[in-house]
PDB file of N, CA and C in Angstrom:
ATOM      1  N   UNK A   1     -18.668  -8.695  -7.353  1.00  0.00           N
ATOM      2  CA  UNK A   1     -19.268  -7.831  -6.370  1.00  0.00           C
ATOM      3  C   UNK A   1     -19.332  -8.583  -5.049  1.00  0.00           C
ATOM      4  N   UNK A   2     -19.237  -7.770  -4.329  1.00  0.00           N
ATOM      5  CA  UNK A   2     -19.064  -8.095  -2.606  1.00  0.00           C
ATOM      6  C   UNK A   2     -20.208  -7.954  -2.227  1.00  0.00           C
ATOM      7  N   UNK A   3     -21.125  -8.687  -1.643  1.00  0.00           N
ATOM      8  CA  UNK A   3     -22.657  -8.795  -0.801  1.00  0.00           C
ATOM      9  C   UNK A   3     -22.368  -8.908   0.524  1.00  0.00           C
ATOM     10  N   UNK A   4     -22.757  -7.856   2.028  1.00  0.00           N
ATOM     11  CA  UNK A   4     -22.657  -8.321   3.454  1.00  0.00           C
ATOM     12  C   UNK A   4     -23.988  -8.068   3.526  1.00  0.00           C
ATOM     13  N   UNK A   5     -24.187  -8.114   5.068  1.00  0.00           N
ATOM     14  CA  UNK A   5     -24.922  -7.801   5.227  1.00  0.00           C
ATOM     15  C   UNK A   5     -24.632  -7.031   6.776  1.00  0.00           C
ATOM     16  N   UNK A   6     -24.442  -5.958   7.050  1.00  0.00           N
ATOM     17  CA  UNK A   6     -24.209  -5.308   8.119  1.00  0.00           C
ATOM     18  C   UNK A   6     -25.047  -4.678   9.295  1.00  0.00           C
ATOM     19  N   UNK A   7     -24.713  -4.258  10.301  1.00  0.00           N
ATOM     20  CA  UNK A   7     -26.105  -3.836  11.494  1.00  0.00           C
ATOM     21  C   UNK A   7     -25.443  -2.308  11.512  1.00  0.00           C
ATOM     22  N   UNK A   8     -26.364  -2.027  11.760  1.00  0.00           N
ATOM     23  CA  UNK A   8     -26.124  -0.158  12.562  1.00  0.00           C
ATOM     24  C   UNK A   8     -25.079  -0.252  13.558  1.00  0.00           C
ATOM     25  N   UNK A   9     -24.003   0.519  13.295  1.00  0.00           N
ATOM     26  CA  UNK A   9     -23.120   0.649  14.277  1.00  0.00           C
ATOM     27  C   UNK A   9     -21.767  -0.088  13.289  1.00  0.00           C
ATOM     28  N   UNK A  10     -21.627  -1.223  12.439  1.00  0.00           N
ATOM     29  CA  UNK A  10     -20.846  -1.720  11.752  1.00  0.00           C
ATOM     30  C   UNK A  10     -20.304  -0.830  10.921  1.00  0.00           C
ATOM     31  N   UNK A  11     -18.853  -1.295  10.523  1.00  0.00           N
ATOM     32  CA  UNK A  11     -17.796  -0.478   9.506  1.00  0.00           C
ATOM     33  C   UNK A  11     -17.610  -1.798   8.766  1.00  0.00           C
ATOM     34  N   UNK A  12     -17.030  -1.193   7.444  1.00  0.00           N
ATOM     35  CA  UNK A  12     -16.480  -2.073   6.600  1.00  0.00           C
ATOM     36  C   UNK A  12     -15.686  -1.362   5.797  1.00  0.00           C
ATOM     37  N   UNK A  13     -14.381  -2.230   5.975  1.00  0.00           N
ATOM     38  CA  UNK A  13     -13.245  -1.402   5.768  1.00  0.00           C
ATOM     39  C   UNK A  13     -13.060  -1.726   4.184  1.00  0.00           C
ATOM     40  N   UNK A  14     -12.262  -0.743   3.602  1.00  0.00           N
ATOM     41  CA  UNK A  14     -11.967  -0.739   2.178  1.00  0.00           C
ATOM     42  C   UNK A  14     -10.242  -0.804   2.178  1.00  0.00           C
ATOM     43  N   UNK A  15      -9.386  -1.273   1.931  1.00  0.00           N
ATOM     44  CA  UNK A  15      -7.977  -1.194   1.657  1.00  0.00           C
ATOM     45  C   UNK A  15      -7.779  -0.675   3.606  1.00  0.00           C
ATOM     46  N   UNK A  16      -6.327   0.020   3.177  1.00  0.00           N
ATOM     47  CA  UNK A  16      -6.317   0.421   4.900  1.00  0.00           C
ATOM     48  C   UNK A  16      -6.542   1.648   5.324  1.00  0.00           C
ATOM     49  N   UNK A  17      -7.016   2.606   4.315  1.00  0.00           N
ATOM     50  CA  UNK A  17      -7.589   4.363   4.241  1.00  0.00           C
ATOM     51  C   UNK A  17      -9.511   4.533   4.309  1.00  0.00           C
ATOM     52  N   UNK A  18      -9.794   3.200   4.059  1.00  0.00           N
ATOM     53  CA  UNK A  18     -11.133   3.592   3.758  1.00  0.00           C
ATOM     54  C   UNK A  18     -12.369   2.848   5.035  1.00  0.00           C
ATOM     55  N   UNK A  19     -13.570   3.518   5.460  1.00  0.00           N
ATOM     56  CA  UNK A  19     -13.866   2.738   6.054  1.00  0.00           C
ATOM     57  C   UNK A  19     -15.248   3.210   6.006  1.00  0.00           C
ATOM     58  N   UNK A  20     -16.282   2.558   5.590  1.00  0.00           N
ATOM     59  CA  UNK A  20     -17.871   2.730   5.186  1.00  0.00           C
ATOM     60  C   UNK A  20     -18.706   1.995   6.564  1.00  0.00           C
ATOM     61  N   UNK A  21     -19.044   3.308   7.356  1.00  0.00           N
ATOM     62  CA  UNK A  21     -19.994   2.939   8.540  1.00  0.00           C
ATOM     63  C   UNK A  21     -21.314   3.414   8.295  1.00  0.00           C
ATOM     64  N   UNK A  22     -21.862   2.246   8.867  1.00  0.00           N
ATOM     65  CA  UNK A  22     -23.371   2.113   8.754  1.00  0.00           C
ATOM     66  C   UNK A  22     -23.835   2.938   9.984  1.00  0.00           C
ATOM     67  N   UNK A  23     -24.674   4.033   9.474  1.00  0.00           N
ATOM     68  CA  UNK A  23     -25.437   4.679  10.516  1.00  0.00           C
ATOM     69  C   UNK A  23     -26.795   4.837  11.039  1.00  0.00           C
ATOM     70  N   UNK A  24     -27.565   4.375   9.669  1.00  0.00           N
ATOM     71  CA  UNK A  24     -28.728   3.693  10.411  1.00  0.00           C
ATOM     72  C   UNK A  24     -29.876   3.481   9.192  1.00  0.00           C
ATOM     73  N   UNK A  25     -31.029   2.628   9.513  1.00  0.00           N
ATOM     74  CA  UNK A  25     -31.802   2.212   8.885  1.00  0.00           C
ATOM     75  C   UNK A  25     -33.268   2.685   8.817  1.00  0.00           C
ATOM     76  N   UNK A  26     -33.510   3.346   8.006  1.00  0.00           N
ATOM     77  CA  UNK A  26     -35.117   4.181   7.653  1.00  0.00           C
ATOM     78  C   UNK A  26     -35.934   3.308   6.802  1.00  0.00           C
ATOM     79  N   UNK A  27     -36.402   2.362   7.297  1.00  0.00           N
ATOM     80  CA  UNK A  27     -37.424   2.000   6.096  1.00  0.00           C
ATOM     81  C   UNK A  27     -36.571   1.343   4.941  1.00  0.00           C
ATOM     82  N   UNK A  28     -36.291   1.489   4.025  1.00  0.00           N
ATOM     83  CA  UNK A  28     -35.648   0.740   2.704  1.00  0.00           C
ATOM     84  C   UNK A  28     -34.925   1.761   2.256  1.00  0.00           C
ATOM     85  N   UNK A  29     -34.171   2.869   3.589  1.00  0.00           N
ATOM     86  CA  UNK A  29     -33.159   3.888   3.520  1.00  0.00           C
ATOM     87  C   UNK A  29     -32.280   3.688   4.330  1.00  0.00           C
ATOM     88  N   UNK A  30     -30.954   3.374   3.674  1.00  0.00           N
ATOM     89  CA  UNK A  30     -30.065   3.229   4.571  1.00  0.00           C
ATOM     90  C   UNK A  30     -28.633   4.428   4.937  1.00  0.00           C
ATOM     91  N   UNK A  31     -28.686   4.648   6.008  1.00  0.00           N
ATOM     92  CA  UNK A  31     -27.922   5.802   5.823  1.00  0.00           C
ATOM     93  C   UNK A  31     -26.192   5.617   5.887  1.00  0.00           C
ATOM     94  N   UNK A  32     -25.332   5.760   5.214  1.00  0.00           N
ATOM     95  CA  UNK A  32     -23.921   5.187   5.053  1.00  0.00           C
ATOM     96  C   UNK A  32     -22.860   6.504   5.292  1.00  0.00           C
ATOM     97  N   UNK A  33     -21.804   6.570   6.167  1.00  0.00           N
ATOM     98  CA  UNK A  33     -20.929   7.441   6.122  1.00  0.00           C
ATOM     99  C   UNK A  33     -19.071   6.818   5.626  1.00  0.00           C
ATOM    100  N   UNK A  34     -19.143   7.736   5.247  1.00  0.00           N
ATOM    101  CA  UNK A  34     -17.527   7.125   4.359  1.00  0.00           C
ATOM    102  C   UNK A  34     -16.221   8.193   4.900  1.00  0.00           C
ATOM    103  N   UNK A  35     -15.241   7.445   5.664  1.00  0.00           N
ATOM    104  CA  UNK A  35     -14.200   8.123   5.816  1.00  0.00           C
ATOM    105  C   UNK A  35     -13.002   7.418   5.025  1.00  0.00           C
ATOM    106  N   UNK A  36     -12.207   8.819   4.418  1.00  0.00           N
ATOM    107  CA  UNK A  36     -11.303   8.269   3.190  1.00  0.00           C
ATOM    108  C   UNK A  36     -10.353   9.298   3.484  1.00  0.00           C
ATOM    109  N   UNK A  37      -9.102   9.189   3.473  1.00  0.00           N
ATOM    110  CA  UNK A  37      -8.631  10.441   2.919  1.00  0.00           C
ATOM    111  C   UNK A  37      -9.146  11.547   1.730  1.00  0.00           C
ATOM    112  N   UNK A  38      -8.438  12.883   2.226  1.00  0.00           N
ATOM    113  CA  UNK A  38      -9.381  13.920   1.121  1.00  0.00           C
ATOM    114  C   UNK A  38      -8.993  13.752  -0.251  1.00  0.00           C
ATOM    115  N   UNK A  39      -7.803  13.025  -0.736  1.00  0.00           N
ATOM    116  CA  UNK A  39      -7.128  12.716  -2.224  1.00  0.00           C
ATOM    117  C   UNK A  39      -8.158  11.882  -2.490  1.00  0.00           C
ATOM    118  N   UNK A  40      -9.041  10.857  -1.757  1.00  0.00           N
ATOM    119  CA  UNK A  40     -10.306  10.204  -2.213  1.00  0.00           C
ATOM    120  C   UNK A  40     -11.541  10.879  -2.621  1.00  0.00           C
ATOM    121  N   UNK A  41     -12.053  10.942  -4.172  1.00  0.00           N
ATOM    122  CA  UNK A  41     -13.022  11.581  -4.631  1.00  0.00           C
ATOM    123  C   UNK A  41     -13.777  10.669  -4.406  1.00  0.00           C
ATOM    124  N   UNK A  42     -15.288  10.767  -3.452  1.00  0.00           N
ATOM    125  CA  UNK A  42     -16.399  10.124  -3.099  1.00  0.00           C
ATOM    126  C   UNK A  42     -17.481  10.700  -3.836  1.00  0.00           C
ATOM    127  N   UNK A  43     -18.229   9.969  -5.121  1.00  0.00           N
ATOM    128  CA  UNK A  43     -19.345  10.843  -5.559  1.00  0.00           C
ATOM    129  C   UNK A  43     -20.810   9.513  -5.312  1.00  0.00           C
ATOM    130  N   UNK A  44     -21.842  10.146  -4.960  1.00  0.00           N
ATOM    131  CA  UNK A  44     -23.001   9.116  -5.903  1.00  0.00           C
ATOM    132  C   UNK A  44     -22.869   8.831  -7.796  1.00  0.00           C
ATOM    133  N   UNK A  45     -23.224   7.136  -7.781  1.00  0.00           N
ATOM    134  CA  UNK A  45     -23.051   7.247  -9.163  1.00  0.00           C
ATOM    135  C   UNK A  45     -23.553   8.386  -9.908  1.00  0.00           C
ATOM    136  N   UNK A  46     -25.106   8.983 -10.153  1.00  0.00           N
ATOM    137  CA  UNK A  46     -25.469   9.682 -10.675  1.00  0.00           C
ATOM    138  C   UNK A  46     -25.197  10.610 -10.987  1.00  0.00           C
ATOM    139  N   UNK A  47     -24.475  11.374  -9.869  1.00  0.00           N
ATOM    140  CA  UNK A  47     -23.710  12.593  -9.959  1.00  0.00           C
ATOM    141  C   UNK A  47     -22.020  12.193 -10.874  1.00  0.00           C
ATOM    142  N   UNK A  48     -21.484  11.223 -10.314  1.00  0.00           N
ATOM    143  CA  UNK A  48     -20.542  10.456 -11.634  1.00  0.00           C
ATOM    144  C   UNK A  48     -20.698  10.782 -12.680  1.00  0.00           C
ATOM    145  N   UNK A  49     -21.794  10.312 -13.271  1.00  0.00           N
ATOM    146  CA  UNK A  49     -22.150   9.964 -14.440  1.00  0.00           C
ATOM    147  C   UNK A  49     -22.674  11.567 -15.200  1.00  0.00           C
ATOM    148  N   UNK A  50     -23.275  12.458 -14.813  1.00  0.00           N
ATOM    149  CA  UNK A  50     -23.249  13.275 -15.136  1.00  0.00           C
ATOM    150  C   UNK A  50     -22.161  14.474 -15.162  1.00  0.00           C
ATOM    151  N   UNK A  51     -20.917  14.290 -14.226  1.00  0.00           N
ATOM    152  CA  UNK A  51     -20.033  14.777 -14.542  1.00  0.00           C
ATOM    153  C   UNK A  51     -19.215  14.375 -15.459  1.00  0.00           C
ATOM    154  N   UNK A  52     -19.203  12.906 -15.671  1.00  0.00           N
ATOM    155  CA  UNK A  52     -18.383  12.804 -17.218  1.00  0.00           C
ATOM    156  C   UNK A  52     -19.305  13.014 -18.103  1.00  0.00           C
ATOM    157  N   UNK A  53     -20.548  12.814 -18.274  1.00  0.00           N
ATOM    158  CA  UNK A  53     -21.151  13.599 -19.926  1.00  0.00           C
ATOM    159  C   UNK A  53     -20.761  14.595 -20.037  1.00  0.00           C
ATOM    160  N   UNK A  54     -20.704  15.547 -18.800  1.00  0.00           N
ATOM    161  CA  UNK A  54     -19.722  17.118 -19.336  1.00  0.00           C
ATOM    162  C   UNK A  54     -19.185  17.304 -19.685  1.00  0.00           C
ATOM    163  N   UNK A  55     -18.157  16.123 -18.973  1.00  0.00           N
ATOM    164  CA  UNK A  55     -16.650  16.244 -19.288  1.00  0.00           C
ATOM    165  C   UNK A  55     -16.477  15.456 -20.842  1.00  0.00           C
ATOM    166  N   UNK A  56     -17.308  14.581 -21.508  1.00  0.00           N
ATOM    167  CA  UNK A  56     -17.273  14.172 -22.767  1.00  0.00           C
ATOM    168  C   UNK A  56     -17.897  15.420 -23.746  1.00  0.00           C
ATOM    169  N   UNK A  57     -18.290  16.163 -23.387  1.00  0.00           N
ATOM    170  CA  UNK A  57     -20.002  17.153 -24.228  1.00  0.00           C
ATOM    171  C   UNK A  57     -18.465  18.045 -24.268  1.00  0.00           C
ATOM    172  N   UNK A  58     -18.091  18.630 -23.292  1.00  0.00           N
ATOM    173  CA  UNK A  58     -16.697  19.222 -23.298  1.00  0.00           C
ATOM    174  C   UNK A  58     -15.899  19.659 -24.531  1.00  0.00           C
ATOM    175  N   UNK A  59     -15.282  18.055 -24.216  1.00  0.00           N
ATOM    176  CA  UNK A  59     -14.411  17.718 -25.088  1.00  0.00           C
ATOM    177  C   UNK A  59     -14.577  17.666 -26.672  1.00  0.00           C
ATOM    178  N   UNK A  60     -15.915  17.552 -26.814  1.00  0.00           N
ATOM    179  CA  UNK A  60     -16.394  17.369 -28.234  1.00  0.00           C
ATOM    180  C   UNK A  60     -16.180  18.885 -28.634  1.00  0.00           C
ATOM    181  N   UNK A  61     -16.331  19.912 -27.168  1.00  0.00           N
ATOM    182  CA  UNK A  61     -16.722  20.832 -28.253  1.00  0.00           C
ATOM    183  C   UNK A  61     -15.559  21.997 -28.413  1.00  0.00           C
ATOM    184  N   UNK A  62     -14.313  21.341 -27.384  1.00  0.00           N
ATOM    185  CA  UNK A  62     -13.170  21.834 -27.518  1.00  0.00           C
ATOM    186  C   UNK A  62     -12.104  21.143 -29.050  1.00  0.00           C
ATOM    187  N   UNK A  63     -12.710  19.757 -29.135  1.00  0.00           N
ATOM    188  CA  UNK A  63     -12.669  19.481 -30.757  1.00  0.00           C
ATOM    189  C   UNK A  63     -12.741  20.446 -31.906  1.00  0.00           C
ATOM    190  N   UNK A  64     -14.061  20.564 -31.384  1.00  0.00           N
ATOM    191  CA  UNK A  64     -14.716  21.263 -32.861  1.00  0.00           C
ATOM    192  C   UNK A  64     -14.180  22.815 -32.638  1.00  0.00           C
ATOM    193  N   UNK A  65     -13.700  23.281 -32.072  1.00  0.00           N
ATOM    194  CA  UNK A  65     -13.129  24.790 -31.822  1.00  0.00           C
ATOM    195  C   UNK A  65     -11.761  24.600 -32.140  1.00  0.00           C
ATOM    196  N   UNK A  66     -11.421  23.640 -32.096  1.00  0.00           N
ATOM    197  CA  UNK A  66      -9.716  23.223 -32.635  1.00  0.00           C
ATOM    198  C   UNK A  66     -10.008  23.397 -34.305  1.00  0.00           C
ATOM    199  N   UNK A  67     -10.574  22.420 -34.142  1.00  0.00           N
ATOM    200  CA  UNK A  67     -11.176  22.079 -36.403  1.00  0.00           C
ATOM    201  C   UNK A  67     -11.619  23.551 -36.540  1.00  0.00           C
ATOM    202  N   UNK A  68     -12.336  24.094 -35.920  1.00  0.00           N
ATOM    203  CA  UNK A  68     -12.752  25.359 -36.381  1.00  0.00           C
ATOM    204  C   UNK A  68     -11.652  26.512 -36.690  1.00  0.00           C
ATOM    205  N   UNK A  69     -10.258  26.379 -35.790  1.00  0.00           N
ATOM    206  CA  UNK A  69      -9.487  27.312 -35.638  1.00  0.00           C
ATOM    207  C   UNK A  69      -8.101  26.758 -36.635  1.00  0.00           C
ATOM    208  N   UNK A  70      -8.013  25.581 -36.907  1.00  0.00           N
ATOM    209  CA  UNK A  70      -7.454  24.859 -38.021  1.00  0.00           C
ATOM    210  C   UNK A  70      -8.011  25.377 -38.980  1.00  0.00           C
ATOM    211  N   UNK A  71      -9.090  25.469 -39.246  1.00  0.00           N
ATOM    212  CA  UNK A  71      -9.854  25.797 -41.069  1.00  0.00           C
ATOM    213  C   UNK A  71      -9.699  27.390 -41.115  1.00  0.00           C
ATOM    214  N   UNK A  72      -9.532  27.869 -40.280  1.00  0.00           N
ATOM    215  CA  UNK A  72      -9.581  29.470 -40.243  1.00  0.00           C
ATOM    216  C   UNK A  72      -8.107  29.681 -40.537  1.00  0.00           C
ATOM    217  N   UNK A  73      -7.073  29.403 -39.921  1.00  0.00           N
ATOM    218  CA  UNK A  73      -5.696  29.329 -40.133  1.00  0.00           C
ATOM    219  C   UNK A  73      -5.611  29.093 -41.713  1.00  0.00           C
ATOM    220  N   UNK A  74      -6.050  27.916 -42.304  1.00  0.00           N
ATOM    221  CA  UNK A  74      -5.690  27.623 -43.200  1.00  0.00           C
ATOM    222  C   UNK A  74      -5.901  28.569 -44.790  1.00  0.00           C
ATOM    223  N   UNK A  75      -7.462  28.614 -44.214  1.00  0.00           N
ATOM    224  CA  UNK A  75      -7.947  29.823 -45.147  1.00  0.00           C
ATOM    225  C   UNK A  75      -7.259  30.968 -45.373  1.00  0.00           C
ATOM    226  N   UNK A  76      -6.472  31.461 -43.886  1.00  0.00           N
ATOM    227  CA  UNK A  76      -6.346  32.656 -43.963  1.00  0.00           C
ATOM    228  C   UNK A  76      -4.820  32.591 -44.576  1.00  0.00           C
ATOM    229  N   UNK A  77      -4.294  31.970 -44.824  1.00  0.00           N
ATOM    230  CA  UNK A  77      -2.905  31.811 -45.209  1.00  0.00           C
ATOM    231  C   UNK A  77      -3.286  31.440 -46.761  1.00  0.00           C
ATOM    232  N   UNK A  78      -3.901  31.364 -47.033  1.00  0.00           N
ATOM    233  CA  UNK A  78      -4.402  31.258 -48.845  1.00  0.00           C
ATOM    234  C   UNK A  78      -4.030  32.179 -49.501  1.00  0.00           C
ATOM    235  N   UNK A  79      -5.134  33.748 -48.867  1.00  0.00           N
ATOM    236  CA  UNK A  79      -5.080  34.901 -49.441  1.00  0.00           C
ATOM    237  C   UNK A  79      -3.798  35.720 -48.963  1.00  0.00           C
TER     238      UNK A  79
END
């Protein structure tokens, strides 16, 4: 991990598309703006993180609708 320490008014560049400017300081709030190209998905972790449990909760349950539609197939080709 990378530690600066930056002032209001400072950028800090990411590769040669990205560039995180500091816009100002509230108390133990700091306010940050990010210019990226739009192919760059910018999320807060939290919001991250709750879009992949979806996207895992999802998947589990597009699983189980597969297995479900497998056992039905199978059954039904019995009789």
């Amino acid at each position: 991990m990378l530690v600066l320490k930056r002032k209001v008014g400072e950028v800090v560049k990411i590769g040669d598309n990205i560039e995180v400017h500091i816009l100002a300081v509230e108390g133990d709030v700091i306010k940050i703006g990010f210019e990226a190209p739009k192919n760059v998905q910018i999320l807060r972790s939290e919001l991250y993180e709750e879009i992949r449990a979806e996207n895992v909760q999802a998947g589990s349950q597009k699983e189980e609708q597969s297995k479900q539609l497998l056992d039905f197939l199978k059954n039904s080709s019995k009789g």
